[in-house]
Protein backbone atom coordinates (compact mmCIF):
# COMPACT_ATOMS: atom_id res chain seq x y z
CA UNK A 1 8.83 4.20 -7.31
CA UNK A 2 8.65 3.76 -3.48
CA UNK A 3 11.42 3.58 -1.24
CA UNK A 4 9.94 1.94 2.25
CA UNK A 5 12.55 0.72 5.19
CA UNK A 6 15.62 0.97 2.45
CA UNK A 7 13.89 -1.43 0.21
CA UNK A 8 13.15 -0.07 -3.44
CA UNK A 9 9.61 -0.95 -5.24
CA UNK A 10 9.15 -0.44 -9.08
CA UNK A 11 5.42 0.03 -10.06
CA UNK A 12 6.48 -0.33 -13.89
CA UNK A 13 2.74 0.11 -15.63
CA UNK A 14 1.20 3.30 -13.33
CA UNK A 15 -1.91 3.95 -14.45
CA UNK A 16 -2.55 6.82 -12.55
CA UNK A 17 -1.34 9.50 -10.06
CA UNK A 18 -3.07 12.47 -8.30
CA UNK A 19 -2.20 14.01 -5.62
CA UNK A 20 -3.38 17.21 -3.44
CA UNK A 21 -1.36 19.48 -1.16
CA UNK A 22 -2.96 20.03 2.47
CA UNK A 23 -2.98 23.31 3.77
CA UNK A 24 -4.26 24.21 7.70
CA UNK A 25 -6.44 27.57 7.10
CA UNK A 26 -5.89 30.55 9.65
CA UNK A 27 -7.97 33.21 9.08
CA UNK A 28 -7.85 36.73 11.41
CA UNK A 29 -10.43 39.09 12.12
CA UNK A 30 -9.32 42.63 12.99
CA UNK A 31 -11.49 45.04 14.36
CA UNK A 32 -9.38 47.81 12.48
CA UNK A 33 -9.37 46.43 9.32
CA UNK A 34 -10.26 43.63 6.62
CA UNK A 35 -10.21 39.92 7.15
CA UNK A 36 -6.94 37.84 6.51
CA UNK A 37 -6.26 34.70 5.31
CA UNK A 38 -3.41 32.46 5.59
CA UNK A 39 -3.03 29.28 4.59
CA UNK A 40 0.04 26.62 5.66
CA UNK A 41 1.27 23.56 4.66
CA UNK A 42 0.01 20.90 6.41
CA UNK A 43 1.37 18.14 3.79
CA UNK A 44 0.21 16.01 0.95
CA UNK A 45 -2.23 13.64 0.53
CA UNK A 46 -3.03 10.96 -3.03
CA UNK A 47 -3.41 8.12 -4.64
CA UNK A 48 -2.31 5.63 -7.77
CA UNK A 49 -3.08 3.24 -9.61
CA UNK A 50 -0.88 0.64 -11.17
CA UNK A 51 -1.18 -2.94 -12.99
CA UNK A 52 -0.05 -5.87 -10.55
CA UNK A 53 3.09 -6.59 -13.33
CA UNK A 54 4.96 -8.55 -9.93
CA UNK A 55 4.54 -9.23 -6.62
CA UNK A 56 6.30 -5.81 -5.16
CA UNK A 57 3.38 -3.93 -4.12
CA UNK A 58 1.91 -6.73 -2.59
CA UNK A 59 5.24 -7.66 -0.63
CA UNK A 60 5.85 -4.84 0.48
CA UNK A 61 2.04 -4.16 2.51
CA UNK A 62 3.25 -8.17 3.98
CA UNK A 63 6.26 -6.62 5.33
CA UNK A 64 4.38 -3.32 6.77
CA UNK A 65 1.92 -5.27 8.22
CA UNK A 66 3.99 -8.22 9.76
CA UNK A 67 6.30 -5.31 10.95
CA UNK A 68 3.49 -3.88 13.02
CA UNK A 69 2.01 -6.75 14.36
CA UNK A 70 5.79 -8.47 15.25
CA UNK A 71 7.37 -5.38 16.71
CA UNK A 72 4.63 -2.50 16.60
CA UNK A 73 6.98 -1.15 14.28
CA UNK A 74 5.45 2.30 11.68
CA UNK A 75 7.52 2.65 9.08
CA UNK A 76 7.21 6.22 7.09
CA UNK A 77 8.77 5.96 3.11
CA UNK A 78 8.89 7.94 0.25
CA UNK A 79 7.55 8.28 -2.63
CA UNK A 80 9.13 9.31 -5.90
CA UNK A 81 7.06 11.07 -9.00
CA UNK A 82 8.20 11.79 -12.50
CA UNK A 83 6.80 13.66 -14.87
CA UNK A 84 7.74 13.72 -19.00
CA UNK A 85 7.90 17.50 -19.97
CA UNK A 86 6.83 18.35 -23.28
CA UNK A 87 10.14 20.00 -23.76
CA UNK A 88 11.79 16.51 -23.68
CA UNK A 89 12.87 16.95 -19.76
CA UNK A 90 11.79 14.93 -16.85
CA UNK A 91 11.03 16.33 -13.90
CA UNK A 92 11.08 14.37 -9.91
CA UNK A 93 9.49 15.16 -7.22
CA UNK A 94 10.20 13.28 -3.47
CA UNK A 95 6.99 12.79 -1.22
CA UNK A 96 8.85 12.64 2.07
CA UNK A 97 7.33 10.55 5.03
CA UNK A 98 4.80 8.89 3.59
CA UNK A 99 2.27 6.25 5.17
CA UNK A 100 0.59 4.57 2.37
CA UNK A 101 -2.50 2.20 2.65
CA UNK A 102 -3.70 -0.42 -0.08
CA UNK A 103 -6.51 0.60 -1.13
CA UNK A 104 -7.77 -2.16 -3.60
CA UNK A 105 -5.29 -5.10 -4.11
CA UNK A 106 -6.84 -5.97 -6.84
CA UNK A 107 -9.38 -8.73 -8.59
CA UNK A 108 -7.90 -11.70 -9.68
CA UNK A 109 -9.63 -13.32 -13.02
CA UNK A 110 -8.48 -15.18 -15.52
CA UNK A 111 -7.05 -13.59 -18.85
CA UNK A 112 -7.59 -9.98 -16.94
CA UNK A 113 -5.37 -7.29 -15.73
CA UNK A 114 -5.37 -6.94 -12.25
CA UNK A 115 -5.49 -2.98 -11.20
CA UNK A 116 -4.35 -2.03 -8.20
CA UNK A 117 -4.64 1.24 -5.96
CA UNK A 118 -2.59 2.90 -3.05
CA UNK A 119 -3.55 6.39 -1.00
CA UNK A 120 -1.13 7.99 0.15
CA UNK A 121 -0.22 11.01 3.19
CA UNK A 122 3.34 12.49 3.08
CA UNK A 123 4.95 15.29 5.13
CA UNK A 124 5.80 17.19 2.23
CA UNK A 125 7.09 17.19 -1.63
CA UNK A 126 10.06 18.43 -2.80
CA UNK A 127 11.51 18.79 -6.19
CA UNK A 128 14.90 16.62 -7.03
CA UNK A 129 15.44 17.88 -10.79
């Protein structure tokens, strides 16, 4: 599910989801002892994929893109995640301050599915349950 400027989107038929945490390296070089290596966050980066089931997706890139070219106006969202356990439990995680782009909006043929992909950048992910 997204959540962009208050407004919810469902993306009921995902079809797939990775994502990759960014990290900023630091590395030190002592002259009195053995290299160290840190790294930080530097936030989250992904993409998925999702059947065009409604117009939601599509709607919703109108709006960011009318919203920037009315009032210059960047709008940051969230993104939610959940994940079947195989103990029965589901667990959510929140990508907070995400930009999202639309990768592929699709192709549009006749008695086809129409796939659809979004990339995604968030400041970070936290887990809700």
């Amino acid at each position: 599910m997204l959540i962009y400027n208050g407004s919810r989107i469902k993306l009921p038929t995902v079809t797939g989801f990775q994502a990759q945490q960014q990290t900023h390296r630091l590395t030190s070089a002592p002259l009195n002892d053995m290299p160290a290596f840190y790294d930080t966050p530097n936030g989250w980066s992904g993409t998925f994929n999702f059947q065009r089931d409604n117009s939601g997706a599509d709607d919703l890139f109108a709006a960011i893109e009318s919203g920037f070219w009315d009032a210059g106006t960047m709008i940051l969202g969230s993104i939610y995640q959940y994940l079947d356990e195989c103990d029965g439990t589901t667990t959510t995680y929140e990508f907070m301050g995400a930009t999202i782009a639309l990768n592929n909006a699709g192709n549009f043929q006749s008695e086809n599915i129409v796939n659809q992909s979004v990339s995604f950048m968030a400041r970070s992910r936290n887990k809700i349950s």
